[in-house]
C-alpha atoms as a PDB file:
ATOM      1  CA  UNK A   1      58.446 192.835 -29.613  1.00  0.00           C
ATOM      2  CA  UNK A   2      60.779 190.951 -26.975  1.00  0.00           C
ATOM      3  CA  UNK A   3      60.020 191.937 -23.821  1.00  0.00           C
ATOM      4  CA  UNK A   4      62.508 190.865 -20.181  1.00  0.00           C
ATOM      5  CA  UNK A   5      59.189 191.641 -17.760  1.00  0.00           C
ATOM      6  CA  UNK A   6      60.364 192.800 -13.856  1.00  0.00           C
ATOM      7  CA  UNK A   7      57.800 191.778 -11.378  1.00  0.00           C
ATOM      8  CA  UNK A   8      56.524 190.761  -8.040  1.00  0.00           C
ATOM      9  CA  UNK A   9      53.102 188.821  -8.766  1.00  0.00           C
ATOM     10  CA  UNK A  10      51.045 189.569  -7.131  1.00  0.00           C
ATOM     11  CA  UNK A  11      47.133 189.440  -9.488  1.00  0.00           C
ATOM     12  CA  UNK A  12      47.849 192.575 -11.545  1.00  0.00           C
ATOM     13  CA  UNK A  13      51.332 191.395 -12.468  1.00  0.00           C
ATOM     14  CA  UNK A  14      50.236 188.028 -12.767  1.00  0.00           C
ATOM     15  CA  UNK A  15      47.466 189.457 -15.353  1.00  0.00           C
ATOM     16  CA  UNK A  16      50.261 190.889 -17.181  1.00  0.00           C
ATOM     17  CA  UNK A  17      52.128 187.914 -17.721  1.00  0.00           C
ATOM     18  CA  UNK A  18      49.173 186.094 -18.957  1.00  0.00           C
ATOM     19  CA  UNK A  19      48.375 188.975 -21.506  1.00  0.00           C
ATOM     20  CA  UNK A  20      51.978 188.776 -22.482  1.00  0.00           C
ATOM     21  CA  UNK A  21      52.011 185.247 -22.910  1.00  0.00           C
ATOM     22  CA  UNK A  22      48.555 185.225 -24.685  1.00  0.00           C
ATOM     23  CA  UNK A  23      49.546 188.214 -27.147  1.00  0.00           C
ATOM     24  CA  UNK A  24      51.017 187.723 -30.557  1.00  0.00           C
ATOM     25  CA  UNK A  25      52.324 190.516 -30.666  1.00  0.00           C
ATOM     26  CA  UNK A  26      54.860 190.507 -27.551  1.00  0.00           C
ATOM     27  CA  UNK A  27      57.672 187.849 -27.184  1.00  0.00           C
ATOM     28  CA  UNK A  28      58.377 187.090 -23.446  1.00  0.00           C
ATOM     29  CA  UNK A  29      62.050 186.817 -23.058  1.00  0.00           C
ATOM     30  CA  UNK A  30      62.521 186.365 -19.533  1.00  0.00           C
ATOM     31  CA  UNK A  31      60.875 187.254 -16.192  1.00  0.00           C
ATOM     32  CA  UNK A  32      62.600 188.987 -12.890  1.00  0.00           C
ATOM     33  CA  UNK A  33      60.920 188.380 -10.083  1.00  0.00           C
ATOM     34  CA  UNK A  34      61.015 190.565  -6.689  1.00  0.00           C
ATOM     35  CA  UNK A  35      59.335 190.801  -2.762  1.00  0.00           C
ATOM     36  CA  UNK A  36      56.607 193.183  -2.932  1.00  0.00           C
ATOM     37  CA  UNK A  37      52.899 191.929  -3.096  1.00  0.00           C
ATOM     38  CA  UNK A  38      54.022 188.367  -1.833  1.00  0.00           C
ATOM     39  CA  UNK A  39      57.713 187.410  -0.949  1.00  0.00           C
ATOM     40  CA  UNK A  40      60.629 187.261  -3.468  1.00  0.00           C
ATOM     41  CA  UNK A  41      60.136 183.142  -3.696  1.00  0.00           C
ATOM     42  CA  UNK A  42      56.642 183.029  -3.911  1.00  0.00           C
ATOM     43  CA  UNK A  43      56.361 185.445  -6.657  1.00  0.00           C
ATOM     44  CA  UNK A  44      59.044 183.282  -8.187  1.00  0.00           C
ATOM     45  CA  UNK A  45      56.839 180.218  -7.970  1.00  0.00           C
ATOM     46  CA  UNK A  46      53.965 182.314  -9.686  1.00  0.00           C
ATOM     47  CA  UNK A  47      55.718 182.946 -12.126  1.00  0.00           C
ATOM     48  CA  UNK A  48      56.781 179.754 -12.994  1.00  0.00           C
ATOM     49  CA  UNK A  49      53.488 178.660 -12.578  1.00  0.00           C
ATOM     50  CA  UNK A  50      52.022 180.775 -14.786  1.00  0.00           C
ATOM     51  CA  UNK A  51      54.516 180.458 -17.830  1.00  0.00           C
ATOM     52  CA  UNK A  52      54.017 176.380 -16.947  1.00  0.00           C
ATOM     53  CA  UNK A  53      49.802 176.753 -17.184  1.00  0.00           C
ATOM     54  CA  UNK A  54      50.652 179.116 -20.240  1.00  0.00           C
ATOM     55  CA  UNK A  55      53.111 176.600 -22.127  1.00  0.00           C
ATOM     56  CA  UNK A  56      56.076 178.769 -22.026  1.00  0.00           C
ATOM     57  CA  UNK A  57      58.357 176.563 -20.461  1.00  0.00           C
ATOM     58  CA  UNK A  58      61.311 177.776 -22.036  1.00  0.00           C
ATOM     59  CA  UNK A  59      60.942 181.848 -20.748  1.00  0.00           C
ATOM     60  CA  UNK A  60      64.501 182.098 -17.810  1.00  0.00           C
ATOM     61  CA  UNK A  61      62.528 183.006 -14.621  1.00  0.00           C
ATOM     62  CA  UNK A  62      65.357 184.921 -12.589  1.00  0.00           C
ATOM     63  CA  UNK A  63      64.750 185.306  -9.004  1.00  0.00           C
ATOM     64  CA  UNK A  64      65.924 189.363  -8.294  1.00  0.00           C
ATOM     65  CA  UNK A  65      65.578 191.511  -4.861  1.00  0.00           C
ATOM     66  CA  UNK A  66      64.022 189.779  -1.901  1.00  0.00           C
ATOM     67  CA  UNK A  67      64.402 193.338  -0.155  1.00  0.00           C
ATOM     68  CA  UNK A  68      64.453 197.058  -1.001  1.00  0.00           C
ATOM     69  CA  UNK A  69      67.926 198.826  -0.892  1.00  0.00           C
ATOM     70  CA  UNK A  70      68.013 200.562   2.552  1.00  0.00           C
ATOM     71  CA  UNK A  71      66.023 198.478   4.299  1.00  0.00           C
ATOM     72  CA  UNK A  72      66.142 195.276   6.393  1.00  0.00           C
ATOM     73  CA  UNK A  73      62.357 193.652   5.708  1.00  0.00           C
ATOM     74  CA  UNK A  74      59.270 194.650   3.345  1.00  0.00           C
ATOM     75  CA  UNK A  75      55.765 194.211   3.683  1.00  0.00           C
ATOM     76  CA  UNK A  76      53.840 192.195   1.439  1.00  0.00           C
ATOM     77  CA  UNK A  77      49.682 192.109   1.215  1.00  0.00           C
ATOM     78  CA  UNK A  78      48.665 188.936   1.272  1.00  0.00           C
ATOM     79  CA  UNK A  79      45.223 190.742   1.925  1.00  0.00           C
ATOM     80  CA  UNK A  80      45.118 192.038  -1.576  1.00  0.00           C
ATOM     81  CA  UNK A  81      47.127 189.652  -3.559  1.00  0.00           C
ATOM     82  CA  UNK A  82      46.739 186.118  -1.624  1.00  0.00           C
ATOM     83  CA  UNK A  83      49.227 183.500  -0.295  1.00  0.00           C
ATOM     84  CA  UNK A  84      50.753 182.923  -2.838  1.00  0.00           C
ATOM     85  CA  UNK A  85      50.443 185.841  -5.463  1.00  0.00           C
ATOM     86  CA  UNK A  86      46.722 184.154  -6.964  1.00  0.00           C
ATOM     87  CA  UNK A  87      44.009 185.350  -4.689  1.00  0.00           C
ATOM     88  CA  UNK A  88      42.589 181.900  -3.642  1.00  0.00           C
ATOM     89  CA  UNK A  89      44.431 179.748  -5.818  1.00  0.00           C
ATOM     90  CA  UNK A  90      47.053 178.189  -4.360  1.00  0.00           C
ATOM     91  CA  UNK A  91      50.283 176.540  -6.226  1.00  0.00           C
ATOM     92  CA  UNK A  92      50.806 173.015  -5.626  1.00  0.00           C
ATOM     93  CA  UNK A  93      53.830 172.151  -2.288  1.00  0.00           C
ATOM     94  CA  UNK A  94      55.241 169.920  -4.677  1.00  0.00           C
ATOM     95  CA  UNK A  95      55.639 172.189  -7.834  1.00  0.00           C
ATOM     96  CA  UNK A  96      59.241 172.264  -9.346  1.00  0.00           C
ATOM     97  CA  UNK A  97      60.719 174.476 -11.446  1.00  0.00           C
ATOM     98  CA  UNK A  98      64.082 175.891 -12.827  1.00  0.00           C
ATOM     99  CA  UNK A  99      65.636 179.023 -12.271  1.00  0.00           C
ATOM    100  CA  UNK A 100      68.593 181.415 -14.018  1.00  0.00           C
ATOM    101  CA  UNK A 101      71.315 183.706 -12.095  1.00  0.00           C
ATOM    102  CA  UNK A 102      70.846 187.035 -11.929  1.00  0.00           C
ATOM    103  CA  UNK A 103      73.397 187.575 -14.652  1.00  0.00           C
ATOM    104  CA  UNK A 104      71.090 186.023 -17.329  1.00  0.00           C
ATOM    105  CA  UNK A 105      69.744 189.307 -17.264  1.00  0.00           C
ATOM    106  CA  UNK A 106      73.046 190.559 -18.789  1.00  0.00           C
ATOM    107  CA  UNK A 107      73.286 187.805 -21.129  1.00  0.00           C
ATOM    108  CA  UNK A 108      69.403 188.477 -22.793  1.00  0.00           C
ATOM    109  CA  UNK A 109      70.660 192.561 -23.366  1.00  0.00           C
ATOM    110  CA  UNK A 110      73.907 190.746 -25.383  1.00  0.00           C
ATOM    111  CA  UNK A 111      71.187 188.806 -26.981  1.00  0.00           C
ATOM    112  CA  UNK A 112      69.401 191.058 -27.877  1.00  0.00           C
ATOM    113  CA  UNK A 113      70.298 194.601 -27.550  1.00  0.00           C
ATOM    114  CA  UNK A 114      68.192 197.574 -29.275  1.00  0.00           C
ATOM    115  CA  UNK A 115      65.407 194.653 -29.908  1.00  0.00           C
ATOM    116  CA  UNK A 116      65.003 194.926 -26.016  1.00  0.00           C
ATOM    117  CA  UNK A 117      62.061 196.156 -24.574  1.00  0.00           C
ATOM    118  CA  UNK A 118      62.438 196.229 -20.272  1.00  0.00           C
ATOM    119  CA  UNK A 119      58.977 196.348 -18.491  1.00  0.00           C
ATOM    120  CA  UNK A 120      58.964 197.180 -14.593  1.00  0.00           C
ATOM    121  CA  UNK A 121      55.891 196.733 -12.306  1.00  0.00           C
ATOM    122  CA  UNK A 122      57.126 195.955  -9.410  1.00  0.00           C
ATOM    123  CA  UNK A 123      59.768 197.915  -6.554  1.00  0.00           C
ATOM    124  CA  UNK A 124      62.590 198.990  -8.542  1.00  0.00           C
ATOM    125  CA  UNK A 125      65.093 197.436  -6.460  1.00  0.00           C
ATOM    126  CA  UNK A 126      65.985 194.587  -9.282  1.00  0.00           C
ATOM    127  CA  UNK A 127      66.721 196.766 -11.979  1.00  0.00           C
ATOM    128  CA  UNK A 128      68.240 199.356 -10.124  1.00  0.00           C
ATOM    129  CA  UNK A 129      70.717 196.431  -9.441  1.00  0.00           C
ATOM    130  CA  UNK A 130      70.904 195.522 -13.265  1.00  0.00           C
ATOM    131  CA  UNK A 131      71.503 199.160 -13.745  1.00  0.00           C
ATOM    132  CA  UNK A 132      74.766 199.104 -11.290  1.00  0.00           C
ATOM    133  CA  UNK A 133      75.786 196.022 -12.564  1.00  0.00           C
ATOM    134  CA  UNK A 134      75.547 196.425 -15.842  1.00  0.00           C
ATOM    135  CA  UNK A 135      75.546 199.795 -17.225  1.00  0.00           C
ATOM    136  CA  UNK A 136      77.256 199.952 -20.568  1.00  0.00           C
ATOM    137  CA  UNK A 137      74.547 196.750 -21.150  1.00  0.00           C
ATOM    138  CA  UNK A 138      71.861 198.877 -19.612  1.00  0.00           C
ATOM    139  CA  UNK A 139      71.972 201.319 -22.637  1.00  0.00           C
ATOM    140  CA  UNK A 140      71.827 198.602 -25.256  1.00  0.00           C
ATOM    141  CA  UNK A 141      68.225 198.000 -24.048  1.00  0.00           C
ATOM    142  CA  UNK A 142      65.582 199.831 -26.577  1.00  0.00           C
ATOM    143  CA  UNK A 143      63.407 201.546 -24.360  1.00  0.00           C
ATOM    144  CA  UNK A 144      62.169 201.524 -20.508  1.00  0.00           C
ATOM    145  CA  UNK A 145      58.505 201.097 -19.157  1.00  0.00           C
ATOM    146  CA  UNK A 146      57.538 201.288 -15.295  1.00  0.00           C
ATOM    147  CA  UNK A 147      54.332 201.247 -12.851  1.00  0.00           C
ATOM    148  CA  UNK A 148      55.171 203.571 -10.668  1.00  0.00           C
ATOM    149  CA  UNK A 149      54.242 207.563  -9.111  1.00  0.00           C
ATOM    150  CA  UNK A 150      51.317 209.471  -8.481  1.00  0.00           C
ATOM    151  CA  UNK A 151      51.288 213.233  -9.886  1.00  0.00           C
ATOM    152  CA  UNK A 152      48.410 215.566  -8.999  1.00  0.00           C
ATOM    153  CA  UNK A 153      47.042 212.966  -6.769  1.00  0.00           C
ATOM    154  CA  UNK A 154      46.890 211.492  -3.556  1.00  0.00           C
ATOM    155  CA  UNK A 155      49.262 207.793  -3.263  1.00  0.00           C
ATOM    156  CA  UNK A 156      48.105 204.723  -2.698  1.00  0.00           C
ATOM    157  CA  UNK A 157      51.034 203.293   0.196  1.00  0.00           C
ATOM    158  CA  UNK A 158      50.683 206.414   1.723  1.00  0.00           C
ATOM    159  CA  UNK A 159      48.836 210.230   1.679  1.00  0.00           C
ATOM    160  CA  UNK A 160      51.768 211.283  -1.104  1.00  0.00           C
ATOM    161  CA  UNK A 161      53.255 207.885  -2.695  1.00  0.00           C
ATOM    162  CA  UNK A 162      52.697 205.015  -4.597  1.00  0.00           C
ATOM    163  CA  UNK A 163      53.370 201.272  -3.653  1.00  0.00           C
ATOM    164  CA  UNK A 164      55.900 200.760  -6.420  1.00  0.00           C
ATOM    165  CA  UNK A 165      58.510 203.784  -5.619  1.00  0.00           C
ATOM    166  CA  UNK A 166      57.445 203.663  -1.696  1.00  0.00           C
ATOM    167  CA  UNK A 167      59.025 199.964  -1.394  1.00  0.00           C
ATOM    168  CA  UNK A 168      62.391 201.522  -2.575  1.00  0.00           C
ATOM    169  CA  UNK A 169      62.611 205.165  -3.077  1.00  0.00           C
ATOM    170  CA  UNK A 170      66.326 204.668  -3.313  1.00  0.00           C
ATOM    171  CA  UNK A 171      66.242 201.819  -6.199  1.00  0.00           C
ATOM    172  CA  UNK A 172      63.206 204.153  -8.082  1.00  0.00           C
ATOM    173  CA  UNK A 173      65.092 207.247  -7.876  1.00  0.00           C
ATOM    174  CA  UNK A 174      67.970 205.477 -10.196  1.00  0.00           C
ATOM    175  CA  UNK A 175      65.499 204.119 -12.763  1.00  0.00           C
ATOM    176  CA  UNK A 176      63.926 207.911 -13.331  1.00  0.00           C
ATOM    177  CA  UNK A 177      67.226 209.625 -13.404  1.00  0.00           C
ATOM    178  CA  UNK A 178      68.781 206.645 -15.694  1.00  0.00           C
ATOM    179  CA  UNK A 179      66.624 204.977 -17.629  1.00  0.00           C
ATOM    180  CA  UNK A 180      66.991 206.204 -21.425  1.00  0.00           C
ATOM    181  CA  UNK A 181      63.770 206.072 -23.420  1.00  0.00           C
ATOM    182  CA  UNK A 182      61.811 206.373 -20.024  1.00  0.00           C
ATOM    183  CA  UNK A 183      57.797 206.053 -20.266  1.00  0.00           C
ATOM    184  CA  UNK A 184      56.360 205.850 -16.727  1.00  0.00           C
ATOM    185  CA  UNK A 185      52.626 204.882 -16.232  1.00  0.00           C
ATOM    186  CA  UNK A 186      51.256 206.121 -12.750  1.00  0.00           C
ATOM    187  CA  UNK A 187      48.582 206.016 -10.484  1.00  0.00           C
ATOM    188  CA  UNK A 188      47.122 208.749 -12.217  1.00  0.00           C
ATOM    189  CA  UNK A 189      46.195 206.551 -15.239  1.00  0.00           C
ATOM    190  CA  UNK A 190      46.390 202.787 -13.711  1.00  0.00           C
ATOM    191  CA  UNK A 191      43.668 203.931 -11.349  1.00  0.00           C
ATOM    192  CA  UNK A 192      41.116 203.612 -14.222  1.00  0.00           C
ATOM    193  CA  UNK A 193      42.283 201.042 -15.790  1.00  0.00           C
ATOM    194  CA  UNK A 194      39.526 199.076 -14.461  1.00  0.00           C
ATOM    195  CA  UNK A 195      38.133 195.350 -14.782  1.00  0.00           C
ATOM    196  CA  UNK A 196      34.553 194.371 -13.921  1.00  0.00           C
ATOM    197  CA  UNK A 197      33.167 191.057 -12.989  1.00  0.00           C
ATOM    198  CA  UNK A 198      31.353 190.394 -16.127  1.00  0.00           C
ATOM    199  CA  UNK A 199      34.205 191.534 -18.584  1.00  0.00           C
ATOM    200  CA  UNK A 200      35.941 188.648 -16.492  1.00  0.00           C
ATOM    201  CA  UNK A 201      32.796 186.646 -16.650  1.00  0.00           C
ATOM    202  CA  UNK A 202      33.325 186.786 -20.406  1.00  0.00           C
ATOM    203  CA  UNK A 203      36.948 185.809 -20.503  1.00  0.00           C
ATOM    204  CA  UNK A 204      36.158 182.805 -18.535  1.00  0.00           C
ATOM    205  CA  UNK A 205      34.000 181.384 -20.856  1.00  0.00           C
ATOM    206  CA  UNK A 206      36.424 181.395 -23.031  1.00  0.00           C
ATOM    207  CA  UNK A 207      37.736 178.011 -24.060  1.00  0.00           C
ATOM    208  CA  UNK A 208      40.647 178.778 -25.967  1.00  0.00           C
ATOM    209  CA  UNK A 209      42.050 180.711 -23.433  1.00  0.00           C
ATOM    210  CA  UNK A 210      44.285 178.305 -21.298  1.00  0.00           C
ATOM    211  CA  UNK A 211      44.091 180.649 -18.302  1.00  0.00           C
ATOM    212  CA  UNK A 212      40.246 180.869 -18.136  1.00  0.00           C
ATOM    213  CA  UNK A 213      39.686 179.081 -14.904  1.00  0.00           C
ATOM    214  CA  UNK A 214      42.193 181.082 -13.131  1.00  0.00           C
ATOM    215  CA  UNK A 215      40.285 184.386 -14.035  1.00  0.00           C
ATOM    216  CA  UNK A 216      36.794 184.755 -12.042  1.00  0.00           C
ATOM    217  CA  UNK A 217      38.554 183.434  -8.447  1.00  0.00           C
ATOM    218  CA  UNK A 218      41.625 185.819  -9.187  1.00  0.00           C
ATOM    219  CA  UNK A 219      39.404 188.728  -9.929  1.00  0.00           C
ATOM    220  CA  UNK A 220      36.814 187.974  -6.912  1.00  0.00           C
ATOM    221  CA  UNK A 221      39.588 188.227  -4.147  1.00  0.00           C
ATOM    222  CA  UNK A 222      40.934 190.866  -5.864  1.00  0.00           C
ATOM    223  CA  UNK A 223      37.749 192.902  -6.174  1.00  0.00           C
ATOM    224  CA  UNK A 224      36.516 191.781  -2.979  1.00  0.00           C
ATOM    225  CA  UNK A 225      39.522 193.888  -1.445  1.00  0.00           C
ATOM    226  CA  UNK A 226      39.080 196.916  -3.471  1.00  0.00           C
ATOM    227  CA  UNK A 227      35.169 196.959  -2.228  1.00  0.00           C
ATOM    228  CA  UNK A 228      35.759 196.931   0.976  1.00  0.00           C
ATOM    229  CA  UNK A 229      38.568 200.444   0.686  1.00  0.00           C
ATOM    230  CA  UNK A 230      35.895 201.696  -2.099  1.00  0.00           C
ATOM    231  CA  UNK A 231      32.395 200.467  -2.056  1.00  0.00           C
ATOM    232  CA  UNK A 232      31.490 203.002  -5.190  1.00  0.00           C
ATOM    233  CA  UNK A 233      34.047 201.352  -7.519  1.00  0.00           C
ATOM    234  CA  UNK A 234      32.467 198.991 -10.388  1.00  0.00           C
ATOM    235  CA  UNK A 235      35.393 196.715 -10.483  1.00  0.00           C
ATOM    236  CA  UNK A 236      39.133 196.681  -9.635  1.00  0.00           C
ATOM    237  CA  UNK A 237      42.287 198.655 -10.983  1.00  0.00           C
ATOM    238  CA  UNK A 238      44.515 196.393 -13.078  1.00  0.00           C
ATOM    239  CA  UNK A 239      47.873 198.830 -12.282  1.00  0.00           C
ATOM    240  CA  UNK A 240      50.364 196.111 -14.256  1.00  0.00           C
ATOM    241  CA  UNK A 241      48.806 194.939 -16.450  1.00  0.00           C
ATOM    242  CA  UNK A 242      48.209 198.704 -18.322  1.00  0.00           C
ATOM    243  CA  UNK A 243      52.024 199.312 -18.166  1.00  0.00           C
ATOM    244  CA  UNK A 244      52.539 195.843 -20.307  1.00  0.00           C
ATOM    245  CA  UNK A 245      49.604 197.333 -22.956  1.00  0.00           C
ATOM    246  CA  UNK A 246      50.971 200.589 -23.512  1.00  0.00           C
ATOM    247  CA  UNK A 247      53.957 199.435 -24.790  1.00  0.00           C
ATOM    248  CA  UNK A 248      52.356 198.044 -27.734  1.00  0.00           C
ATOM    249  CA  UNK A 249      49.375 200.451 -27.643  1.00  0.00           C
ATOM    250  CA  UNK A 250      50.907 203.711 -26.454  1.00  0.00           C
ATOM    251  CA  UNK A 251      47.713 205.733 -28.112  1.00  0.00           C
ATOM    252  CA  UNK A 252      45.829 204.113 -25.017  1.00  0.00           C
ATOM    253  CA  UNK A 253      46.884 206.682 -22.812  1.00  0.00           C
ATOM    254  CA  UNK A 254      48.135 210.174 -23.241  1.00  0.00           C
ATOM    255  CA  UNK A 255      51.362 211.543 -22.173  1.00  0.00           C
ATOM    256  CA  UNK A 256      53.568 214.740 -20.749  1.00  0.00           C
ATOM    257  CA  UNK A 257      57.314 214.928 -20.954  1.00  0.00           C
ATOM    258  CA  UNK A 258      59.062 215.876 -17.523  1.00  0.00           C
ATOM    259  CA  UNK A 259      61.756 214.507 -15.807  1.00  0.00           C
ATOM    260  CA  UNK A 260      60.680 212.886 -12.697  1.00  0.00           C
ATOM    261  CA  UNK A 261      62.292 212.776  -8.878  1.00  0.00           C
ATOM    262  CA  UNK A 262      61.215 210.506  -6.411  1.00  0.00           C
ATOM    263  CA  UNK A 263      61.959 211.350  -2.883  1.00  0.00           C
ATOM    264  CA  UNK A 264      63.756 209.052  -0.611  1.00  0.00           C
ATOM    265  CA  UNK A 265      65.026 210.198   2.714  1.00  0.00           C
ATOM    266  CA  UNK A 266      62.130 212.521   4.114  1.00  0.00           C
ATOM    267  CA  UNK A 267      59.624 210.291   6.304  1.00  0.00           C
ATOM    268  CA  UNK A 268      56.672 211.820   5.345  1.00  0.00           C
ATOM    269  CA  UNK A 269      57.485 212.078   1.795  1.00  0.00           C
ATOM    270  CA  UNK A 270      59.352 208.966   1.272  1.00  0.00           C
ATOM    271  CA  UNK A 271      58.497 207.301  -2.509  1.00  0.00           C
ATOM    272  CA  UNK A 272      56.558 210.542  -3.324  1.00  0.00           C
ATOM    273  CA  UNK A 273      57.065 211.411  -6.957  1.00  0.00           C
ATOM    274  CA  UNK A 274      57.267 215.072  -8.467  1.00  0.00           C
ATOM    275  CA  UNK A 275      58.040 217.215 -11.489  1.00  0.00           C
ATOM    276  CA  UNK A 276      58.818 220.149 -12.040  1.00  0.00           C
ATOM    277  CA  UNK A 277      55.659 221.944 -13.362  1.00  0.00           C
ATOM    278  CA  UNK A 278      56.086 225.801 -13.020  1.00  0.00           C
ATOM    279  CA  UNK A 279      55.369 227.823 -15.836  1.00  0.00           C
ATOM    280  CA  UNK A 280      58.827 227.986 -18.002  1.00  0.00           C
ATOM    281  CA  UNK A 281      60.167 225.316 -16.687  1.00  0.00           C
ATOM    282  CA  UNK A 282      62.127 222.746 -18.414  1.00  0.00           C
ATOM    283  CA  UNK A 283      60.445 220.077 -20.368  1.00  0.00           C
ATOM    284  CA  UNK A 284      62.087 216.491 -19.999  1.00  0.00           C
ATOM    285  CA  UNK A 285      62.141 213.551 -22.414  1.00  0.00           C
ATOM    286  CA  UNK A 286      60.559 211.108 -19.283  1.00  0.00           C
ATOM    287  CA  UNK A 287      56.738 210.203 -21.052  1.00  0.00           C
ATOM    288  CA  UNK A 288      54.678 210.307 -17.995  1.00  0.00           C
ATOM    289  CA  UNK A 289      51.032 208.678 -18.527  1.00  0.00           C
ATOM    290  CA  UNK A 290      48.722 211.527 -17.376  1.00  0.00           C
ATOM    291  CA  UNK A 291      45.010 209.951 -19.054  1.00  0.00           C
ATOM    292  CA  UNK A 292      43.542 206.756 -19.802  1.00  0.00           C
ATOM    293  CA  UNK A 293      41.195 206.221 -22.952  1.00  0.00           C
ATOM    294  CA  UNK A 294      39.268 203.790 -21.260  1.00  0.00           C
ATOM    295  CA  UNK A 295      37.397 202.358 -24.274  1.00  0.00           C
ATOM    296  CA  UNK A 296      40.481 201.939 -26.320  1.00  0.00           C
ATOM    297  CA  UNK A 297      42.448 200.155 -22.933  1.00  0.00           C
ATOM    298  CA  UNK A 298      38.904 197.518 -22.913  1.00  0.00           C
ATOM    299  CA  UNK A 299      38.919 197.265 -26.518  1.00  0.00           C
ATOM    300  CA  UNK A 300      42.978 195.886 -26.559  1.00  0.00           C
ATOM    301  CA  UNK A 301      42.451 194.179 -23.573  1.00  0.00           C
ATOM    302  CA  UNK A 302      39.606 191.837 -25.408  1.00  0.00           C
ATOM    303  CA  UNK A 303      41.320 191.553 -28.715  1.00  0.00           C
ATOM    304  CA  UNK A 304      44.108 189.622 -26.348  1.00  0.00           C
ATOM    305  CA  UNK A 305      42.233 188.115 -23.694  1.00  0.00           C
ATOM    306  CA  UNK A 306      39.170 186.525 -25.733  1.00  0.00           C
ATOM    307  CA  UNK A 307      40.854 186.025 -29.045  1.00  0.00           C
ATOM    308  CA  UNK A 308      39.944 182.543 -30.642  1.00  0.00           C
END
């Protein structure tokens, strides 16, 4: 399963490059990386610095949007996510790595066409890009999966939208009415997707796990953030991280088909994401996560993360 992973790391997308690098199953072909939890360089540097810790040395890291389409700056959360993208841990000043043009991107579809698999978690800006850029290329690709949306619920960036499609409404808006072979997985299902200390706990015991030491500090700060917006919760949402799993274990989560719309111009509704639900109305091919099997997501997640 070769996967070209979109990203702005960020701990949850950061998780999701470890589980990708850690599972036999997928084959990371490149990584995109974009502004959104930290800046569009540092998330580069993550990146890098992951694949380096991981021994993937040979994965193209291709440094994408540093800002959304309409828009002249971005915020990032270094409250959630950290410095540089790892809660406390920070990458060495002197740490070098190499980088690809954005047209790699073009040249890993050639490579590899209907074998493809694209994976989005971060704003949509970068593959909105690839999508104007490259379009006959664009449909080569095998299938689409993104973190993005809330449906039936409030958002998390603001009363009605998510972080992912409230960075660039524009850039998300092209994805949904583009992307062939669609399968979105929103708030509504990466909400419970959750991690506790001592599932973490567990994983950092683990010696054959190169990224074991990152783990506890990563999920603390993490955690430590979600605790003080939600004392009740038991551990922290990993948002990313689910949108990587599904696309190898799609019976993790259930699904309805709608087309989705993401608003982009109205101030109070920017990035909000809707379907149209009336009775009688048109079913879409879009698979929109609507429910998480939460056993089944903890059981996949430890067949990956503490495997020996």
């Amino acid at each position: 399963m070769k996967i070209l992973f979109f990203c702005d790391p960020g701990i949850d997308d950061s998780l999701a490059i470890m589980y990708s690098i850690l599972d036999p199953e997928i084959e990371l072909v490149g990584i995109v990386t974009s502004y959104g939890n930290v800046t569009q360089d540092k998330a580069t540097a993550t990146a890098a610095y992951l694949l380096k810790l991981g021994g993937a040395n040979g994965i193209p890291i291709i440094p994408g949007a540093s800002k959304p389409v309409q828009e002249e700056a971005a915020p990032i959360y270094p409250e959630i996510h950290g410095e540089d993208g790892l809660g406390p841990i920070e990458i060495p000043p002197d740490f070098q790595y190499q980088v690809y043009p954005f047209d790699t991107i073009r040249v890993l579809i050639e490579q590899y066409k209907d074998e493809l698999i694209i994976v989005d978690t971060g704003r949509s800006t970068s593959l909105a890009i690839a999508f104007i850029l490259y379009p006959e290329y664009m449909k080569m690709v095998q299938s689409y999966y993104i973190m993005g949306g809330a449906f039936f619920m409030p958002g998390n960036a603001s009363p009605l939208a998510e972080a992912n499609f409230y960075g660039d409404p524009t850039a998300s808006n092209i994805i949904v009415k583009t992307a062939h072979n669609l399968t979105i997985t929103p708030l509504n299902v990466t909400q419970h997707a959750i991690l506790t200390r001592d599932m973490v706990e567990a994983i950092s015991q683990n010696k054959h796990n190169v990224f074991a030491s990152l783990m506890l500090p990563i999920f603390d700060f993490y955690f430590n953030f979600y605790k003080k917006r939600e004392p009740s919760l038991q551990g922290a949402p990993i948002h990313d991280l689910l949108t990587m799993m599904v696309v190898n274990n799609p019976s993790i989560v259930d699904y309805i088909n709608y087309d989705a719309t993401v608003i982009e111009n109205d101030a109070d509704a920017k990035g909000m994401s809707y379907i149209d639900y009336r009775p009688g109305s048109k079913k879409g091919k879009t698979k929109i996560a609507v429910s998480l099997h939460y056993e089944e997501f903890i059981k996949e997640f430890n067949s990956v993360m503490l495997r020996e």
